[in-house]
N, C-alpha and C. Protein backbone atom coordinates (compact mmCIF):
# COMPACT_ATOMS: atom_id res chain seq x y z
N UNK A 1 0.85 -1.18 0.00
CA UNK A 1 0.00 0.00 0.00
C UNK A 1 0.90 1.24 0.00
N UNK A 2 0.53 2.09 -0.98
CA UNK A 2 1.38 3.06 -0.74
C UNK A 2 1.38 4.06 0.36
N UNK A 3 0.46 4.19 0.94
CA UNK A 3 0.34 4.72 2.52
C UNK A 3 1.44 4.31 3.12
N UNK A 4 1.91 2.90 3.92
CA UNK A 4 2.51 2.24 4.37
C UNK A 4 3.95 2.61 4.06
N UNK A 5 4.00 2.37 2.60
CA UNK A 5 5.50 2.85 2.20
C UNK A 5 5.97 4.30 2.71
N UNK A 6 4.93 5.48 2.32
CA UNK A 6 5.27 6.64 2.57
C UNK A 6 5.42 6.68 4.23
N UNK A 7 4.95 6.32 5.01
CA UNK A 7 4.54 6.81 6.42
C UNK A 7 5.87 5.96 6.98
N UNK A 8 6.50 4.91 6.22
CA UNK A 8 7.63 4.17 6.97
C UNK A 8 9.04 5.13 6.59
N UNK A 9 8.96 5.72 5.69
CA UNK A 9 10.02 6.49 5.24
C UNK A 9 9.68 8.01 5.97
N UNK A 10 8.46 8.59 6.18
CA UNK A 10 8.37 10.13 6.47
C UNK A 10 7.87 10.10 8.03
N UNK A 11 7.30 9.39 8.37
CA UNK A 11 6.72 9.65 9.92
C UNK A 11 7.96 9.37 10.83
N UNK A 12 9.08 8.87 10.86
CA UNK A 12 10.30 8.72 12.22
C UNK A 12 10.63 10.98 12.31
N UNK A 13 10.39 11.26 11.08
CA UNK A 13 11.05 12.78 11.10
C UNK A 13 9.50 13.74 11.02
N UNK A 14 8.47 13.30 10.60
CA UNK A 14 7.85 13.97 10.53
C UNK A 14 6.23 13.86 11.85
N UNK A 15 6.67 13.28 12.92
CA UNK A 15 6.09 13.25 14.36
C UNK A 15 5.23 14.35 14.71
N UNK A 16 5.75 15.27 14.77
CA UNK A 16 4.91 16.72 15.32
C UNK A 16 4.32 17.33 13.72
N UNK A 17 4.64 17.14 12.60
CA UNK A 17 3.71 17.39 11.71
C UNK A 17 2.89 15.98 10.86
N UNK A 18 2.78 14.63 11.59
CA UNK A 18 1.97 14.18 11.10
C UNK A 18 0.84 14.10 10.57
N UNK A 19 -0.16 15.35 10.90
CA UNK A 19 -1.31 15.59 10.36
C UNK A 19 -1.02 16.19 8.68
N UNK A 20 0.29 15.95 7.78
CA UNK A 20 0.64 16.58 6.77
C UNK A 20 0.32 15.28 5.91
N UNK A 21 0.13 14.15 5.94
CA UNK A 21 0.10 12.80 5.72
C UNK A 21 -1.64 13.03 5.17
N UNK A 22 -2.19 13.59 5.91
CA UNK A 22 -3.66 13.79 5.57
C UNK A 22 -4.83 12.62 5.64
N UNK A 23 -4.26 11.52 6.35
CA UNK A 23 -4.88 10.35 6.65
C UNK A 23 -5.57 10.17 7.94
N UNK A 24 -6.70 10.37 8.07
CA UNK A 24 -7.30 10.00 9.60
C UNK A 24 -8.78 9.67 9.26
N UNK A 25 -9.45 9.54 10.75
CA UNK A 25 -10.41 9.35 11.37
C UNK A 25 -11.54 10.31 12.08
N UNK A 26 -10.89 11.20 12.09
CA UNK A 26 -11.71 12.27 12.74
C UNK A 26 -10.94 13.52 12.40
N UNK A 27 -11.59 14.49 12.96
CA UNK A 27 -10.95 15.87 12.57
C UNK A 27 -9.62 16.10 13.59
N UNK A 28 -9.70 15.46 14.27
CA UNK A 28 -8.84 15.86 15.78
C UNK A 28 -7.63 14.38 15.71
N UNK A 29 -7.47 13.69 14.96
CA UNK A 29 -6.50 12.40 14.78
C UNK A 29 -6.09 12.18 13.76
N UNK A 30 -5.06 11.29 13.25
CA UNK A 30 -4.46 10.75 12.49
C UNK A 30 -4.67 9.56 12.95
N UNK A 31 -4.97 8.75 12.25
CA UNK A 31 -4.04 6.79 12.41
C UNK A 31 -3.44 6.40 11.81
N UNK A 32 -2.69 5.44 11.80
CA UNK A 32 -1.53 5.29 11.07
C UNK A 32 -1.00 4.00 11.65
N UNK A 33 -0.56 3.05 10.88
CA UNK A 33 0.28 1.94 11.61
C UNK A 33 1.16 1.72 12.71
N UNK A 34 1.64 2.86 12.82
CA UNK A 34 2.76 3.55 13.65
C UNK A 34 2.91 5.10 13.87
N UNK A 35 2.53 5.07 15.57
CA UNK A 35 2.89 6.40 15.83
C UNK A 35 3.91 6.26 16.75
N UNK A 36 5.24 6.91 16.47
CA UNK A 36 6.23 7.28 17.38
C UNK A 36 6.84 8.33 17.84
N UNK A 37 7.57 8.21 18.86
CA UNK A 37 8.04 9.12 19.82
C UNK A 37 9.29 9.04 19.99
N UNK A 38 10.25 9.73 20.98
CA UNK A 38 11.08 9.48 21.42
C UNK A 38 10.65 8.03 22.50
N UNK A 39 11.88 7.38 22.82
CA UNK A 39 11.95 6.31 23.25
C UNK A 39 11.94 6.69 24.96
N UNK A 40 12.49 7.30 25.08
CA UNK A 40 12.45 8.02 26.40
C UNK A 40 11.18 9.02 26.92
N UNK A 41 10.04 9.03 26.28
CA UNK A 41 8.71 10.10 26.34
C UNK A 41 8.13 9.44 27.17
N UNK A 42 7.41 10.49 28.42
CA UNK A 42 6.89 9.73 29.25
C UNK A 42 5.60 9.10 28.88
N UNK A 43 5.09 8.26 29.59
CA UNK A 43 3.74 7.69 29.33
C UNK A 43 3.03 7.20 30.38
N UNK A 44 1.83 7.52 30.23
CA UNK A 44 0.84 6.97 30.85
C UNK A 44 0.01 6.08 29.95
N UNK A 45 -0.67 5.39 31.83
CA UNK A 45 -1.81 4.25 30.85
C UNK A 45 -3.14 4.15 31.59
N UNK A 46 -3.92 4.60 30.59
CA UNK A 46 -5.18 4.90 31.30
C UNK A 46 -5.54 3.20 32.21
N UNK A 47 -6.37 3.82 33.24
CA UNK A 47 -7.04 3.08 34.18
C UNK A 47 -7.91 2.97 34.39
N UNK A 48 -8.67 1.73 35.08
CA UNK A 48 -9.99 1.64 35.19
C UNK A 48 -10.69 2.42 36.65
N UNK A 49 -9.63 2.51 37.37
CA UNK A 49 -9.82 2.98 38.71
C UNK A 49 -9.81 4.19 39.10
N UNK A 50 -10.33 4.89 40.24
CA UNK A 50 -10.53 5.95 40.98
C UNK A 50 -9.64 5.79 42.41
N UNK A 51 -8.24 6.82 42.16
CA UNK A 51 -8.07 7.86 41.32
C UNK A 51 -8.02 7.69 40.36
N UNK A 52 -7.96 8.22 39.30
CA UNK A 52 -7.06 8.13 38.08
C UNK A 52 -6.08 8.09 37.59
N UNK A 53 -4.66 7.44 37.08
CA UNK A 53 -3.60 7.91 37.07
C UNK A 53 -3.13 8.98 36.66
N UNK A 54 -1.85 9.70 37.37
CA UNK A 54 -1.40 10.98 36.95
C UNK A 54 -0.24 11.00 36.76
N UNK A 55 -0.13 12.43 35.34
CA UNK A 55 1.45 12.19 35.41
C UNK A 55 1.81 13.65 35.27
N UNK A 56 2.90 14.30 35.40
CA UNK A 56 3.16 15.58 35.11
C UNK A 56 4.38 15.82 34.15
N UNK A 57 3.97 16.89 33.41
CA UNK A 57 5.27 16.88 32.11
C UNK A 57 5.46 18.24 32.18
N UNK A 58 6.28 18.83 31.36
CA UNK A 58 6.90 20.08 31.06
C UNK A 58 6.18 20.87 29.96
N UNK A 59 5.77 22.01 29.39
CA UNK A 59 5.42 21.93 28.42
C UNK A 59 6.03 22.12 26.93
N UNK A 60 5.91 21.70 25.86
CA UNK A 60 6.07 21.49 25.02
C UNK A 60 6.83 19.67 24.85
N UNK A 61 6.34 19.04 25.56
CA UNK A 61 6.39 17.44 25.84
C UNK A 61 5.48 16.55 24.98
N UNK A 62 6.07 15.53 24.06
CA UNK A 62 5.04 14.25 23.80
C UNK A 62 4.91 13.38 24.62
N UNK A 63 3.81 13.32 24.67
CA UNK A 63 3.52 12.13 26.06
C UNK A 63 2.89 11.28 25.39
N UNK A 64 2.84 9.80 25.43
CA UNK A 64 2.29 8.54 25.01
C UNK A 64 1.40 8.63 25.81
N UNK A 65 0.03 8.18 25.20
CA UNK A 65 -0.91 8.02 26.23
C UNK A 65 -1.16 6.15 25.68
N UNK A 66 -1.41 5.33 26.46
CA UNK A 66 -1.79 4.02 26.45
C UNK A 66 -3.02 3.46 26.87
N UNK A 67 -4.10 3.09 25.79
CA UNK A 67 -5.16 2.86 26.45
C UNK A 67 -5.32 0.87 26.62
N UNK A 68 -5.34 0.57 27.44
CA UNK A 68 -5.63 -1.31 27.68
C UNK A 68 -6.04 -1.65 26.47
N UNK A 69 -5.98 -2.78 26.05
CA UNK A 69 -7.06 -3.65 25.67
C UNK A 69 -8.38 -3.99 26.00
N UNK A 70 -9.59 -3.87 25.28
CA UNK A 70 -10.25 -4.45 26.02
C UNK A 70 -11.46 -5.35 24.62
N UNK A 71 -11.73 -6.10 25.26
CA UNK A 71 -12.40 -7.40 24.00
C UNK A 71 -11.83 -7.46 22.18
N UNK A 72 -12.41 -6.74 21.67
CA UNK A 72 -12.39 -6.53 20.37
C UNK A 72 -11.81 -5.30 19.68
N UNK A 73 -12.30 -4.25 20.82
CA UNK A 73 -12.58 -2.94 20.05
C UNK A 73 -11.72 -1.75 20.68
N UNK A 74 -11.08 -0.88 20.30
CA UNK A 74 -10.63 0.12 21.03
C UNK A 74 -11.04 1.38 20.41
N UNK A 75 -10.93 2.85 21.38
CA UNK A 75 -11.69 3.67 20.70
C UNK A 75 -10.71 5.08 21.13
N UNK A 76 -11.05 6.16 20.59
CA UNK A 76 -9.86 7.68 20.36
C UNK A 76 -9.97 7.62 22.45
N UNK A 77 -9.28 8.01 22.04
CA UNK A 77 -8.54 8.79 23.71
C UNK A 77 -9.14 9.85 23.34
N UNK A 78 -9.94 10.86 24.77
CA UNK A 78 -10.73 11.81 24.55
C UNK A 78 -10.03 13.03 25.68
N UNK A 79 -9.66 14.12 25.43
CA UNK A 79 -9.10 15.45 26.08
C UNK A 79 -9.95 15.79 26.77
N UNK A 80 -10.24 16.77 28.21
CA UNK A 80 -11.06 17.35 28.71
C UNK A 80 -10.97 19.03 28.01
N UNK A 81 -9.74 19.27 28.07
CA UNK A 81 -8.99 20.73 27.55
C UNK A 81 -7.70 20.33 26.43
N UNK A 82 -8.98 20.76 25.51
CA UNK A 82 -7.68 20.86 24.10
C UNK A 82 -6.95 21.75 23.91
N UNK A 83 -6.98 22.81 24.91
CA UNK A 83 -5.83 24.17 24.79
C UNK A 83 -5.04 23.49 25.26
N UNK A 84 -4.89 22.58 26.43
CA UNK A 84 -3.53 21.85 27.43
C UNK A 84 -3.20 20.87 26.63
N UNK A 85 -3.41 19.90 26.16
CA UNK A 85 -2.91 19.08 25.10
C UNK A 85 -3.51 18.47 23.85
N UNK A 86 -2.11 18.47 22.95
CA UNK A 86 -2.83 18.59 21.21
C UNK A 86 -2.80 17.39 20.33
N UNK A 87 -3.57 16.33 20.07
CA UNK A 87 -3.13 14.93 19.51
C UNK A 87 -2.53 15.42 18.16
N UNK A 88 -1.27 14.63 18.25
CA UNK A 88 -0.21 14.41 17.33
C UNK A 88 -0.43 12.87 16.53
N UNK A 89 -1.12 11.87 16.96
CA UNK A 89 -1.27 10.88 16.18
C UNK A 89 -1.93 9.35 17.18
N UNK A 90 -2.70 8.83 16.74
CA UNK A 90 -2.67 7.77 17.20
C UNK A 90 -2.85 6.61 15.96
N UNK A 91 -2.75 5.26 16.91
CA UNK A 91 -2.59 4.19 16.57
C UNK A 91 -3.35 2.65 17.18
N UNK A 92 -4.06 1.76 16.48
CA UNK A 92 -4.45 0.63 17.24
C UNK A 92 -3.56 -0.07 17.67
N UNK A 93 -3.44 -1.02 18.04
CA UNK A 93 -2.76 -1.61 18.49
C UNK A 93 -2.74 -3.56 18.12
N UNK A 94 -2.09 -4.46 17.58
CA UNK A 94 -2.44 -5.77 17.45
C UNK A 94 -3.22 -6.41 18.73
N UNK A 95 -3.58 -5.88 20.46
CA UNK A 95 -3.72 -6.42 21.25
C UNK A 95 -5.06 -5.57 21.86
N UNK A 96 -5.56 -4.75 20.46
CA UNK A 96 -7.11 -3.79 20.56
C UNK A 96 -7.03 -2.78 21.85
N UNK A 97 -5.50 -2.42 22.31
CA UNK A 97 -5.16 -1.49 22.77
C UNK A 97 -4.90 0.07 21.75
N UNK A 98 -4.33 0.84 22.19
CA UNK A 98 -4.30 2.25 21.66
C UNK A 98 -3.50 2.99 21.82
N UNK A 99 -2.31 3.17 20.87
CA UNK A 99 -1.21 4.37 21.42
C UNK A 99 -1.88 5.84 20.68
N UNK A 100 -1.61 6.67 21.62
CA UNK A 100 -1.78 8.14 21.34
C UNK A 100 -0.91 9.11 22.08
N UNK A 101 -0.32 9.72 21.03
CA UNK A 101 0.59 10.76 21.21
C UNK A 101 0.07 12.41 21.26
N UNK A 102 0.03 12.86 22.48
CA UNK A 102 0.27 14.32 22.79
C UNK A 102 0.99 15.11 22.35
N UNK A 103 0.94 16.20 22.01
CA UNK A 103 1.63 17.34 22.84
C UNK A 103 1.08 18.37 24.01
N UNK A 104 2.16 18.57 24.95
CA UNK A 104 1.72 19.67 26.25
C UNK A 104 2.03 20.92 25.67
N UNK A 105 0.73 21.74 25.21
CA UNK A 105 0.98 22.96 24.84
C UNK A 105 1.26 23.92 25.68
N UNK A 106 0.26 24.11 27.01
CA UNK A 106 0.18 25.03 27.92
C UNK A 106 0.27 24.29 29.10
N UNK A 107 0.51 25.15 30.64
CA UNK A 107 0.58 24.78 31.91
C UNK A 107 -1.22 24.63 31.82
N UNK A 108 -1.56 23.50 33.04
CA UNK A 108 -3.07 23.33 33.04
C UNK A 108 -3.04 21.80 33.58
N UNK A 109 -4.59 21.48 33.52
CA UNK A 109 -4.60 20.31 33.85
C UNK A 109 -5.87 19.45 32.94
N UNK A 110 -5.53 18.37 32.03
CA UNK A 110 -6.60 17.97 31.29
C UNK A 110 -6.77 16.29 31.68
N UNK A 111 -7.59 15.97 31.32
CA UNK A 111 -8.52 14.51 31.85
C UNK A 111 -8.16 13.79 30.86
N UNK A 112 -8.01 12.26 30.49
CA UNK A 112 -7.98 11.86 29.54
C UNK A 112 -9.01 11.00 29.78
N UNK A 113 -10.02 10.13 28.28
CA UNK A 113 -10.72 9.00 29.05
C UNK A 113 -10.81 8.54 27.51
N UNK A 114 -11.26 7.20 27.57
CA UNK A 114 -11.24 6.33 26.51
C UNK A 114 -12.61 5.44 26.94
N UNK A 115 -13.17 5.11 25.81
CA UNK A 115 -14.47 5.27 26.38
C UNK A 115 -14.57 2.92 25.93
N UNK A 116 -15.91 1.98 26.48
CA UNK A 116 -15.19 0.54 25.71
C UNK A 116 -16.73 0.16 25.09
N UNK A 117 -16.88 -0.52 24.89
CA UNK A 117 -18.20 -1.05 24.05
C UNK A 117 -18.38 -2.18 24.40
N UNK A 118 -19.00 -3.13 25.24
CA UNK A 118 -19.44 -4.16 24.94
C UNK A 118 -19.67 -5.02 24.60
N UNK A 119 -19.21 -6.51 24.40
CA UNK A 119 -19.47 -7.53 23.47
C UNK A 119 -20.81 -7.37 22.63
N UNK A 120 -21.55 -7.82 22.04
CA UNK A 120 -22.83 -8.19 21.42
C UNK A 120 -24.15 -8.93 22.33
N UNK A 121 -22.87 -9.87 22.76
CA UNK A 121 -24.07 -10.76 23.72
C UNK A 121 -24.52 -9.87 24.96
N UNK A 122 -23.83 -9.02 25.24
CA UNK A 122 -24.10 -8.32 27.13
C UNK A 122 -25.18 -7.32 25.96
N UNK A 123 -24.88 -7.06 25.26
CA UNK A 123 -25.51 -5.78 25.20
C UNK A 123 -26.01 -6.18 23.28
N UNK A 124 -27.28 -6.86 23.26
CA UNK A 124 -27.98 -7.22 21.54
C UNK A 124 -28.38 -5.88 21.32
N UNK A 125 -27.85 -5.53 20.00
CA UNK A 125 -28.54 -4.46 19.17
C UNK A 125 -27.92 -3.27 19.69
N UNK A 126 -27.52 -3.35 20.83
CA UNK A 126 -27.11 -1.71 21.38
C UNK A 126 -26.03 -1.29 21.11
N UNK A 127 -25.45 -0.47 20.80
CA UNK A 127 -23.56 0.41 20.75
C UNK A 127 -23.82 1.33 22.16
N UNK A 128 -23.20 0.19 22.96
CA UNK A 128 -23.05 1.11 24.29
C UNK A 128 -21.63 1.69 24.46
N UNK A 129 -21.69 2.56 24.91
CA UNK A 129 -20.14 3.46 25.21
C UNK A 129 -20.44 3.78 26.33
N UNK A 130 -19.46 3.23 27.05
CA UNK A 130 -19.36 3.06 28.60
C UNK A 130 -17.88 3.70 28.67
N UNK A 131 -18.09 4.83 30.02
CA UNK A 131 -16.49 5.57 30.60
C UNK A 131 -15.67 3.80 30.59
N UNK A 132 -14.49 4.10 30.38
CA UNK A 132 -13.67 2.77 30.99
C UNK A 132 -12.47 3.52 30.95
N UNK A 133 -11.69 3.68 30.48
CA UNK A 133 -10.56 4.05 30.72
C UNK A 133 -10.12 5.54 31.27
N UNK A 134 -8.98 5.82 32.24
CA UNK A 134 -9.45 7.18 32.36
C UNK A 134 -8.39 7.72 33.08
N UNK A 135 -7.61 8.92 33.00
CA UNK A 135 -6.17 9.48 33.47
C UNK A 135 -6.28 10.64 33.31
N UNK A 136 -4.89 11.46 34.11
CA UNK A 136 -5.16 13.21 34.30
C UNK A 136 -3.79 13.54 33.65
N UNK A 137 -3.58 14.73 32.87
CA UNK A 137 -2.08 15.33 32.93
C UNK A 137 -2.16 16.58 33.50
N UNK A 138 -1.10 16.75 34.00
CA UNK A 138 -0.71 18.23 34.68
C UNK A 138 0.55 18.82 33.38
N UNK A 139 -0.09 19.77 33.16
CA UNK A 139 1.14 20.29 31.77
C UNK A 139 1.69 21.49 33.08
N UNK A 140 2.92 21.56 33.09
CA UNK A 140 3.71 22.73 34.20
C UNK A 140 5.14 23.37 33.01
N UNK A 141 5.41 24.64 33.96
CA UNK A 141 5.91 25.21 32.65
C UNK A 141 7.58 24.60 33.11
């Protein structure tokens, strides 16, 4: 596919302008086979639990965000405040997990949550979207 070819040769350098690729899902994402980062970028991984996990970064930081697996299906990582951080790209995952890459634009504090769906059998006929996954960033200057 020529997608594939291009994005293996231009996306290691072109990270923070991946939306130039012009390939996505929504107005607010990219997908792509591969989204990367530095190897050293911090990351979080959303949780099912209360609290939520937290992490704090610097700003102008990519942060991996990691959403679980869960049955079949995985779905966008969702911002509380899109002024505090800006999706740079995400990705499924072979294990129906979810990498998504940030940037920390401003000092602030935004929510992350990823929302799961249901098998068929718990739930016939319905597309339920149920909170499930769910984490905070603190962007500091």
């Amino acid at each position: 596919m020529a997608l594939s070819r291009l994005h293996r040769i231009l996306v290691p350098s072109l990270v923070g302008s991946v939306a130039l690729l012009g390939y996505g899902c929504s107005s607010q994402s990219v997908v792509l086979s591969s989204c990367l980062t530095a190897s050293k970028a911090p990351t979080i991984t959303l949780k099912d639990i209360i609290p939520a996990p937290r992490i704090r970064v610097p700003v102008g930081t990519a942060l991996v965000v990691l959403e679980p697996p869960y049955w079949l299906r995985d779905t966008e990582v969702q911002v509380t405040d899109g002024k505090v951080l800006k999706e740079q790209c995400s990705v499924s995952l072979s294990n129906h997990g979810r990498r998504t890459i940030f940037t920390a634009l401003r000092p602030g504090t935004s929510g992350l949550s990823a929302t799961i769906t249901p098998p068929q059998p718990f739930s016939p006929g319905w597309d339920l979207n149920m909170p499930g996954w769910l984490g905070t960033v603190i962007v500091v200057h």
